[in-house]
N, C-alpha and C. Protein backbone atom coordinates (compact mmCIF):
# COMPACT_ATOMS: atom_id res chain seq x y z
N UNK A 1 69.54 -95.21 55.36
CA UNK A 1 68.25 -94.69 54.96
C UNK A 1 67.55 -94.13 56.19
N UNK A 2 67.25 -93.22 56.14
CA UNK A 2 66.27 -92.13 57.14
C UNK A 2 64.79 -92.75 57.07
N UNK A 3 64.39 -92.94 58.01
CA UNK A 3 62.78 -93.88 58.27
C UNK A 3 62.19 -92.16 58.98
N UNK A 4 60.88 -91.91 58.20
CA UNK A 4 60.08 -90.80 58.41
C UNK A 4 58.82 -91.18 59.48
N UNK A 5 58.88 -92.54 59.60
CA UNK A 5 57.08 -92.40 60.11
C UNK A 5 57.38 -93.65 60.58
N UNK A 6 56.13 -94.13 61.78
CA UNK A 6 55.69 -95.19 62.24
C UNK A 6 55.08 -96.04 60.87
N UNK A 7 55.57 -97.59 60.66
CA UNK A 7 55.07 -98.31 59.85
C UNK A 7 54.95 -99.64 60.39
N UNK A 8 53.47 -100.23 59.38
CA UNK A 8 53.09 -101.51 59.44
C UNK A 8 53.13 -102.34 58.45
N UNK A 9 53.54 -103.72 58.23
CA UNK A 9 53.33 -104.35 56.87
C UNK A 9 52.80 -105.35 57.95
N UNK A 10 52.20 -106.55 56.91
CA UNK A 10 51.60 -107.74 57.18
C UNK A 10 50.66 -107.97 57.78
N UNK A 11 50.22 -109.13 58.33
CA UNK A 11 49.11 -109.41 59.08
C UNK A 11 49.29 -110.82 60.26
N UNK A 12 48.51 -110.89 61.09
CA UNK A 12 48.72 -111.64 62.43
C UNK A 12 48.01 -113.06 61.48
N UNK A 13 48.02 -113.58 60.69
CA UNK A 13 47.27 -114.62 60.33
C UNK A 13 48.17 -115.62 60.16
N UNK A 14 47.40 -116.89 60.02
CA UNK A 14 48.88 -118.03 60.19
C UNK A 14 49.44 -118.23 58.68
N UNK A 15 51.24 -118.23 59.39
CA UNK A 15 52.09 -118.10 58.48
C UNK A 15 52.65 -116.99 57.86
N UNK A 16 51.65 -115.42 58.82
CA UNK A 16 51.97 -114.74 57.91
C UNK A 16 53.23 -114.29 59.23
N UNK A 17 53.65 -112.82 58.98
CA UNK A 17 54.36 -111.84 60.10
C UNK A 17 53.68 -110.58 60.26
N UNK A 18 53.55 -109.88 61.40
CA UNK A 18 53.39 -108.56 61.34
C UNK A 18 54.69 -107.81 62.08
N UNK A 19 54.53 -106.53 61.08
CA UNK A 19 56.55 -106.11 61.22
C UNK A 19 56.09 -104.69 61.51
N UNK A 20 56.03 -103.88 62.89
CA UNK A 20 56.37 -102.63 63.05
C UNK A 20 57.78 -102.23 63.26
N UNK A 21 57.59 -100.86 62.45
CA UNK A 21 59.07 -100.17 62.22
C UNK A 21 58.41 -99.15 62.54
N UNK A 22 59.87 -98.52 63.91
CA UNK A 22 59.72 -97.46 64.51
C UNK A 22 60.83 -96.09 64.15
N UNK A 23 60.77 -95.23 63.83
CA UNK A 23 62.21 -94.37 63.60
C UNK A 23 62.50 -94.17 64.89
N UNK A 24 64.06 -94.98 64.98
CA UNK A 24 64.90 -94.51 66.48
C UNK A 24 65.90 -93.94 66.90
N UNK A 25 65.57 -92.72 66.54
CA UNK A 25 66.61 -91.19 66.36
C UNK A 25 67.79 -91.81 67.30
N UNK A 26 68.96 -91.76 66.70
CA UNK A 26 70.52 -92.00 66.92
C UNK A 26 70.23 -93.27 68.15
N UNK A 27 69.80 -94.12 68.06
CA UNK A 27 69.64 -95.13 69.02
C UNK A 27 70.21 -96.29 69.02
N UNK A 28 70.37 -96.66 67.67
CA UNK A 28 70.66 -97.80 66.63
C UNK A 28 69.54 -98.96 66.54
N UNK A 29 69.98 -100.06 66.10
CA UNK A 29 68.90 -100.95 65.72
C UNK A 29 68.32 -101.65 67.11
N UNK A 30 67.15 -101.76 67.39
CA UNK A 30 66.55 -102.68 68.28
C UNK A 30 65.37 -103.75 67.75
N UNK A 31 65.64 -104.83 67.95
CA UNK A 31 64.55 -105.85 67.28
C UNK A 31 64.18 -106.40 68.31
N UNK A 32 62.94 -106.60 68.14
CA UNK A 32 61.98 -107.49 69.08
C UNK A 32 61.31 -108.23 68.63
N UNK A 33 61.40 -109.37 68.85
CA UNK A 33 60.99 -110.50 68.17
C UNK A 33 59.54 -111.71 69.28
N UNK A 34 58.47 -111.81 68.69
CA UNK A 34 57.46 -112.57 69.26
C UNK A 34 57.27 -113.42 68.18
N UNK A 35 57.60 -114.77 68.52
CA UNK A 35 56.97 -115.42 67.79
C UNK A 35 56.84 -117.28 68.28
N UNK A 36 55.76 -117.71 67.05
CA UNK A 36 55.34 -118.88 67.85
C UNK A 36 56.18 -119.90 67.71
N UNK A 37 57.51 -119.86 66.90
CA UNK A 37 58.29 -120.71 66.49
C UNK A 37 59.85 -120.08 67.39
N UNK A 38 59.75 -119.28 67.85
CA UNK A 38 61.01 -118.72 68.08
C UNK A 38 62.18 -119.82 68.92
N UNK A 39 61.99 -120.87 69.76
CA UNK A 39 62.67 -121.44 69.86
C UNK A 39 63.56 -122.03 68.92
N UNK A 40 62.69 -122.22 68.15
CA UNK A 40 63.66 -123.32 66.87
C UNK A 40 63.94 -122.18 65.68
N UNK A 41 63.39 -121.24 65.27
CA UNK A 41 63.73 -120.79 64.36
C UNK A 41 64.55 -118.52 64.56
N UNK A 42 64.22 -118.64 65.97
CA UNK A 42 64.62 -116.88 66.68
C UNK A 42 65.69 -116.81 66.23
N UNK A 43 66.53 -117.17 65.64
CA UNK A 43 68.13 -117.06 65.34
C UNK A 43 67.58 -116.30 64.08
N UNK A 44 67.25 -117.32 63.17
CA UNK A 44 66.87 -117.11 61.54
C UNK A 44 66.23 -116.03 61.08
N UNK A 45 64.82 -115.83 62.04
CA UNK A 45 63.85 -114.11 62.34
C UNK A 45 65.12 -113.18 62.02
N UNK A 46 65.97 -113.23 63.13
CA UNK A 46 66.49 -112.42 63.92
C UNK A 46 67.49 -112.17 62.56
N UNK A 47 68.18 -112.87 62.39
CA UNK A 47 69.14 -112.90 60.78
C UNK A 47 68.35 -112.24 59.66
N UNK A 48 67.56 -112.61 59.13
CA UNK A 48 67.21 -112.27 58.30
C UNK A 48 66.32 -110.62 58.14
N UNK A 49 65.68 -110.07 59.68
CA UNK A 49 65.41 -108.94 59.82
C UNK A 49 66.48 -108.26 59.95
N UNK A 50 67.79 -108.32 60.69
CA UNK A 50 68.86 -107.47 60.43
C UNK A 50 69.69 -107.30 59.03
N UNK A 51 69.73 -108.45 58.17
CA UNK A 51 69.91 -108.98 56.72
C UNK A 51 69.21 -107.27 55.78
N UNK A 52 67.72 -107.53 56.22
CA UNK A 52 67.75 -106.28 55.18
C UNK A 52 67.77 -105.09 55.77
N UNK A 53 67.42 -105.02 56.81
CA UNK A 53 67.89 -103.69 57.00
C UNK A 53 69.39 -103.19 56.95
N UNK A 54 70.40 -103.98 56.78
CA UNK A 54 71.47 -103.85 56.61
C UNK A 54 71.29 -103.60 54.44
N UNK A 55 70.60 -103.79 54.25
CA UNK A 55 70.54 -103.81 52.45
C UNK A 55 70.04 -102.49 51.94
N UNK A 56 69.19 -101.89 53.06
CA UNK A 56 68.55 -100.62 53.19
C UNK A 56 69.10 -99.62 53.75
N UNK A 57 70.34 -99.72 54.09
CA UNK A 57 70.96 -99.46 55.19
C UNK A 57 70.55 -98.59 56.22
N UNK A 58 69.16 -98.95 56.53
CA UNK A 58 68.67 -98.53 58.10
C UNK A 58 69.48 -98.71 59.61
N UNK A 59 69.88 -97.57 60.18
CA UNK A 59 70.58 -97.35 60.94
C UNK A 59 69.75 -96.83 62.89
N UNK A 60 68.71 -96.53 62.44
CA UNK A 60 68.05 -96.44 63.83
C UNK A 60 66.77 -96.41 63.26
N UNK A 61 66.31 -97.69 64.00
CA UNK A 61 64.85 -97.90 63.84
C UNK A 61 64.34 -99.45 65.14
N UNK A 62 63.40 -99.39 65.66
CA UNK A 62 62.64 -100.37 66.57
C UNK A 62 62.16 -101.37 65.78
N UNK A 63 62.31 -102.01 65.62
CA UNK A 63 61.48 -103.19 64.76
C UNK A 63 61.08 -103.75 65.85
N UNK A 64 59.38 -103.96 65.89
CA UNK A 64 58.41 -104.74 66.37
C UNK A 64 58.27 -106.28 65.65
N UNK A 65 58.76 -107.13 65.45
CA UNK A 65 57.94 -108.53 65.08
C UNK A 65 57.06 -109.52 65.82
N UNK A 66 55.64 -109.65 65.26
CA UNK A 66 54.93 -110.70 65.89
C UNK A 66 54.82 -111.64 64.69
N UNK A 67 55.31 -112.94 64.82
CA UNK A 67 55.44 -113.71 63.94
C UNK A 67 54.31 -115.00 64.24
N UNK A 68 54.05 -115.44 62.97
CA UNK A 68 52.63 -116.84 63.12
C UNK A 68 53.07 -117.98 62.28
N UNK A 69 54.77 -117.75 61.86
CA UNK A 69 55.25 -119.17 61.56
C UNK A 69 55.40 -118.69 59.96
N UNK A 70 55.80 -117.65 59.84
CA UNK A 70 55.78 -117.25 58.27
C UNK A 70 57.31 -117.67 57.69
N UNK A 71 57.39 -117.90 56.69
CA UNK A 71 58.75 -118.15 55.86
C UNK A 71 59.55 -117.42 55.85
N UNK A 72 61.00 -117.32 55.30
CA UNK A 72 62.16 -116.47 55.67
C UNK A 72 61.50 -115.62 54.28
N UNK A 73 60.79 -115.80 53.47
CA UNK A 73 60.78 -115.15 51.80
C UNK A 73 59.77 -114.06 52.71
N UNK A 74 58.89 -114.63 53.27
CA UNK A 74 57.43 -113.67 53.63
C UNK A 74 58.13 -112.97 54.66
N UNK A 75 58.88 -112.70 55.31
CA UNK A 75 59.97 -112.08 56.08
C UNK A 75 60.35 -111.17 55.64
N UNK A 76 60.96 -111.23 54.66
CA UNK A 76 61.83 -110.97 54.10
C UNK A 76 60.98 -109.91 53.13
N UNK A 77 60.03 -110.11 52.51
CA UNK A 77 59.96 -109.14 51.30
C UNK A 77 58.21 -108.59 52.67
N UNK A 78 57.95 -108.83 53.86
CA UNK A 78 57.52 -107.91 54.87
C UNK A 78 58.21 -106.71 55.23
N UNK A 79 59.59 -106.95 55.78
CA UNK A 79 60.84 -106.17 56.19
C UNK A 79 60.88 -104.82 54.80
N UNK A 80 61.10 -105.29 53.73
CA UNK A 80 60.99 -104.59 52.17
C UNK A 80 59.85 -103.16 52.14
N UNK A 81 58.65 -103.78 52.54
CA UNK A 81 57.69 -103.29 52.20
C UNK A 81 57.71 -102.09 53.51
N UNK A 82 57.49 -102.52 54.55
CA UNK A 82 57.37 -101.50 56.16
C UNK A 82 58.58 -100.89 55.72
N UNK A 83 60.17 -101.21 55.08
CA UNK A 83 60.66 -100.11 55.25
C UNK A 83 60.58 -99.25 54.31
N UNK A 84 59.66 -99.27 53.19
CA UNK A 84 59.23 -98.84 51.94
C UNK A 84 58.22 -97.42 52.60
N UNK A 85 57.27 -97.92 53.56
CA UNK A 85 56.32 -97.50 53.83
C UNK A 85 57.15 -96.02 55.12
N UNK A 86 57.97 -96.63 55.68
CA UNK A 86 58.54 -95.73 56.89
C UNK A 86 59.39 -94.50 55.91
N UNK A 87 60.01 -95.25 55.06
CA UNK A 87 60.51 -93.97 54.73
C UNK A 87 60.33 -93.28 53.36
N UNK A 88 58.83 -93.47 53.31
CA UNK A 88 58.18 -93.18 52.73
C UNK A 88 58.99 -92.90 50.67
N UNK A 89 59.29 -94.36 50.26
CA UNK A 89 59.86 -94.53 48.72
C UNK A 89 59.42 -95.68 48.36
N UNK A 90 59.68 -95.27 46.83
CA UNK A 90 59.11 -96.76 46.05
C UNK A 90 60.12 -97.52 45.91
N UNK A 91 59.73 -99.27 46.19
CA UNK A 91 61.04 -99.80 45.32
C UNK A 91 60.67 -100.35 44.20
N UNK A 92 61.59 -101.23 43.83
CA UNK A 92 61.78 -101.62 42.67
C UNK A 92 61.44 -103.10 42.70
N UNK A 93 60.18 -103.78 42.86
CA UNK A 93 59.61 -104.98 43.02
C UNK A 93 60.10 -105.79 42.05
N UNK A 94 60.97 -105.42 40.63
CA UNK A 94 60.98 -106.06 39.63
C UNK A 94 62.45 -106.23 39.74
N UNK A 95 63.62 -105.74 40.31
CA UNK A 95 64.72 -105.51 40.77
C UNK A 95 65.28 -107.09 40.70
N UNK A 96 64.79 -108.00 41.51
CA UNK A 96 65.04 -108.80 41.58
C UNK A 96 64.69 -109.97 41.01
N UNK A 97 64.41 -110.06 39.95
CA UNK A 97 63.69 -111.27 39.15
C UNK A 97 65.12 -111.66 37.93
């Protein structure tokens, strides 16, 4: 999937994540990960942000994460949304129920 634009989902509040996605013309994936749990849980971030972008199949993009202790679900459907927003399409919120 082709990412068009600088995007933001989430918010810095506790529990939540904030997830910038950068388009990174032929660069491949780079993740950066801040967060307040990252000792014990930076593996899992780190899994589960490459997880969907591998589902999206985003191929060059910067992912920014500042994380405040949010769940792998709030992660997870963050990641969804910013790459919804970058490359500018709707999904299918109901897809999965």
């Amino acid at each position: 999937m082709e990412l068009k634009k600088m995007a933001v989902a989430g918010s810095l509040e506790s529990s939540d994540v904030q997830i910038t996605l950068i388009p990174n013309s032929d660069k491949g994936i780079e993740i950066e990960i801040q967060s307040i749990v990252n000792t014990i849980f930076g593996k899992s971030i780190y899994q589960t942000i490459a997880s969907v972008l591998k589902e999206f199949e985003v191929e060059n993009a910067l992912v920014q994460v500042n994380d405040k202790g949010a769940l792998d679900h709030v992660i997870r459907s963050r990641m969804q949304a910013v790459i919804c927003r970058s490359a500018e399409i709707n999904y299918d919120w109901c897809k999965e129920d």
